[in-house]
C-alpha atoms as a PDB file:
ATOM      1  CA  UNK A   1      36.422  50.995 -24.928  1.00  0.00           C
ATOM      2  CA  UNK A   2      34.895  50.509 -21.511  1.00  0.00           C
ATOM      3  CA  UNK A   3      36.630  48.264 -19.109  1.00  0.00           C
ATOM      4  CA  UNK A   4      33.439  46.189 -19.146  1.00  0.00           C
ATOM      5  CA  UNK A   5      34.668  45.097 -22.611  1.00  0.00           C
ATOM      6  CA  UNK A   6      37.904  43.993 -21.374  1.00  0.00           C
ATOM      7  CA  UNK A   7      36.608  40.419 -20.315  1.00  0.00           C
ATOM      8  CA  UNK A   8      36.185  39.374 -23.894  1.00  0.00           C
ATOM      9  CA  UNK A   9      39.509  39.845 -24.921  1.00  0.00           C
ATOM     10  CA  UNK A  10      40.763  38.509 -22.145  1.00  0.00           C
ATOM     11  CA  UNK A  11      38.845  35.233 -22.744  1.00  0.00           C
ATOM     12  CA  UNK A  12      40.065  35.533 -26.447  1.00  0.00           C
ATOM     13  CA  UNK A  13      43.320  35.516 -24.915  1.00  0.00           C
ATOM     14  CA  UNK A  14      42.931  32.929 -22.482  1.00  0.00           C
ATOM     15  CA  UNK A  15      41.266  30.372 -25.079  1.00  0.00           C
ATOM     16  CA  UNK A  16      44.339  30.921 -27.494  1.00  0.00           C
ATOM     17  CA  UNK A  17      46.889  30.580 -24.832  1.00  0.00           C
ATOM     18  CA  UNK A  18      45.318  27.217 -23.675  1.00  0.00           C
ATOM     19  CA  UNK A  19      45.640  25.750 -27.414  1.00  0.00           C
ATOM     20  CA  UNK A  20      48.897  26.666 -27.691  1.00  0.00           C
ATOM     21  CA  UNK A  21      50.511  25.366 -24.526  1.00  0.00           C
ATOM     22  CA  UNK A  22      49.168  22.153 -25.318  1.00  0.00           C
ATOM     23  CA  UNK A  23      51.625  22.270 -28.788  1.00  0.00           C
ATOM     24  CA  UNK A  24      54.373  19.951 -29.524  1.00  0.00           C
ATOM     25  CA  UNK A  25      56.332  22.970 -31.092  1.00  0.00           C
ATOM     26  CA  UNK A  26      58.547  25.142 -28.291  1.00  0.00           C
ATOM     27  CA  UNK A  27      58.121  28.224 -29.840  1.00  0.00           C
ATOM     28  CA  UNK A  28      54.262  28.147 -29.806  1.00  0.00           C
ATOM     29  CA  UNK A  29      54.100  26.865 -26.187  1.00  0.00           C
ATOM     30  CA  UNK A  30      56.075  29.265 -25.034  1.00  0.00           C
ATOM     31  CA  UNK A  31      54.203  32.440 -27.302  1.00  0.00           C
ATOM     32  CA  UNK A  32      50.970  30.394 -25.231  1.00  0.00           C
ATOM     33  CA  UNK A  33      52.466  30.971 -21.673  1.00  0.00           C
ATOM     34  CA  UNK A  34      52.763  34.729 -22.840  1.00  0.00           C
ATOM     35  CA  UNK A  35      49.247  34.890 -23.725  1.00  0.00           C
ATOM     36  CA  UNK A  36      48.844  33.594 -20.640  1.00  0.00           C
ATOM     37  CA  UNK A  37      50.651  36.036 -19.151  1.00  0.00           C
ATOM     38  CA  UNK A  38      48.725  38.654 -20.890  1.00  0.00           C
ATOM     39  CA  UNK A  39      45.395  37.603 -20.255  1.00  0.00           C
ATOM     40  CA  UNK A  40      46.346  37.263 -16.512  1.00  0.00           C
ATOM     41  CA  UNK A  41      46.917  41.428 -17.526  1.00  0.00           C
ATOM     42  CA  UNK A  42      43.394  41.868 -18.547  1.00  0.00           C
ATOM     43  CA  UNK A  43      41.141  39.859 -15.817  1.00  0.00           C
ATOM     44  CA  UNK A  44      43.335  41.701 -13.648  1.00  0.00           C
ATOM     45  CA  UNK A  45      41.932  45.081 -15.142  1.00  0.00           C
ATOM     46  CA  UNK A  46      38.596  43.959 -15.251  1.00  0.00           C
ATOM     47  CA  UNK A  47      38.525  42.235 -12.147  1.00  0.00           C
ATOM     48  CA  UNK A  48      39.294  45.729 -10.727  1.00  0.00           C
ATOM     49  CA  UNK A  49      37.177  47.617 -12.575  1.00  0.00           C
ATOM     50  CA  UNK A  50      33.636  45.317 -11.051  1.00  0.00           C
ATOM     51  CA  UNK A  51      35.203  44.754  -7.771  1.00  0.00           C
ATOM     52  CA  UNK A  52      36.331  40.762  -8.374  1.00  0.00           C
ATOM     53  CA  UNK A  53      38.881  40.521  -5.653  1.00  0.00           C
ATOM     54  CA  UNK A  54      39.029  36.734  -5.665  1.00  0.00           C
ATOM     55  CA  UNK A  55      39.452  36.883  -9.232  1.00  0.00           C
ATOM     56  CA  UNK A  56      42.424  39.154  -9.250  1.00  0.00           C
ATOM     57  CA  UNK A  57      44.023  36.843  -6.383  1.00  0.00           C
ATOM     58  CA  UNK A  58      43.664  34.045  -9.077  1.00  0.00           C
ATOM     59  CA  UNK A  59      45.313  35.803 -11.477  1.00  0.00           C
ATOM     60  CA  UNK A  60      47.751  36.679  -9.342  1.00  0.00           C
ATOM     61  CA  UNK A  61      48.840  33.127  -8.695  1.00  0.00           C
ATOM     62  CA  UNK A  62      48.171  32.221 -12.474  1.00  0.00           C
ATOM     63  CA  UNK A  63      50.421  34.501 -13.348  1.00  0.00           C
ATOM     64  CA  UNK A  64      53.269  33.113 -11.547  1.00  0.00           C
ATOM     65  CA  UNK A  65      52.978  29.818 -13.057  1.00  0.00           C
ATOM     66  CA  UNK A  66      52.474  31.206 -16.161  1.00  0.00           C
ATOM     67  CA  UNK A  67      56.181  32.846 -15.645  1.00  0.00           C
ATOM     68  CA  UNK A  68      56.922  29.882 -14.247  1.00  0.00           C
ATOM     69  CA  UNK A  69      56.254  27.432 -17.097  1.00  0.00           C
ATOM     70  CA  UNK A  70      57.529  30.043 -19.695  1.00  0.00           C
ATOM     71  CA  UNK A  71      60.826  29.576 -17.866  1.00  0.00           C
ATOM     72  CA  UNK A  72      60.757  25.808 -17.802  1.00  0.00           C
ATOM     73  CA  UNK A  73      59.217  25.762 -21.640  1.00  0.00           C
ATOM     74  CA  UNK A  74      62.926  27.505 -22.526  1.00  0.00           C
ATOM     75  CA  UNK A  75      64.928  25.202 -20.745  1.00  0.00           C
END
């Protein structure tokens, strides 16, 4: 796979994180702040790969809230 493919998994992955967050159930918000988490993994890649610097500083910050809300999900 070429990292040129990598954006559409990382929407995938960013699309099912956002439905899941928004979940009454614990368990599912906090699997959504690791998708999250993951997908903050892959625009990181891509962004990379074409160059996106302001993109990869976004992620950057996403993915501290993202650890950030996974904490306060568990407590």
């Amino acid at each position: 796979m070429t990292l040129d493919l990598v954006q559409w998994p990382a929407m995938a992955a960013t699309l099912a994180a956002g439905w899941l967050v928004a979940s009454h159930s614990e368990r599912r918000r906090s699997i959504g702040f690791w998708c999250f988490v993951v997908s903050n993994g892959l625009w990181i890649a891509w962004g990379w790969h074409v160059g996106a610097w302001a993109l990869m500083a976004m992620q950057v910050g996403l993915f501290a809230l993202n650890l950030r809300g996974a904490r306060n999900n568990a407590e």
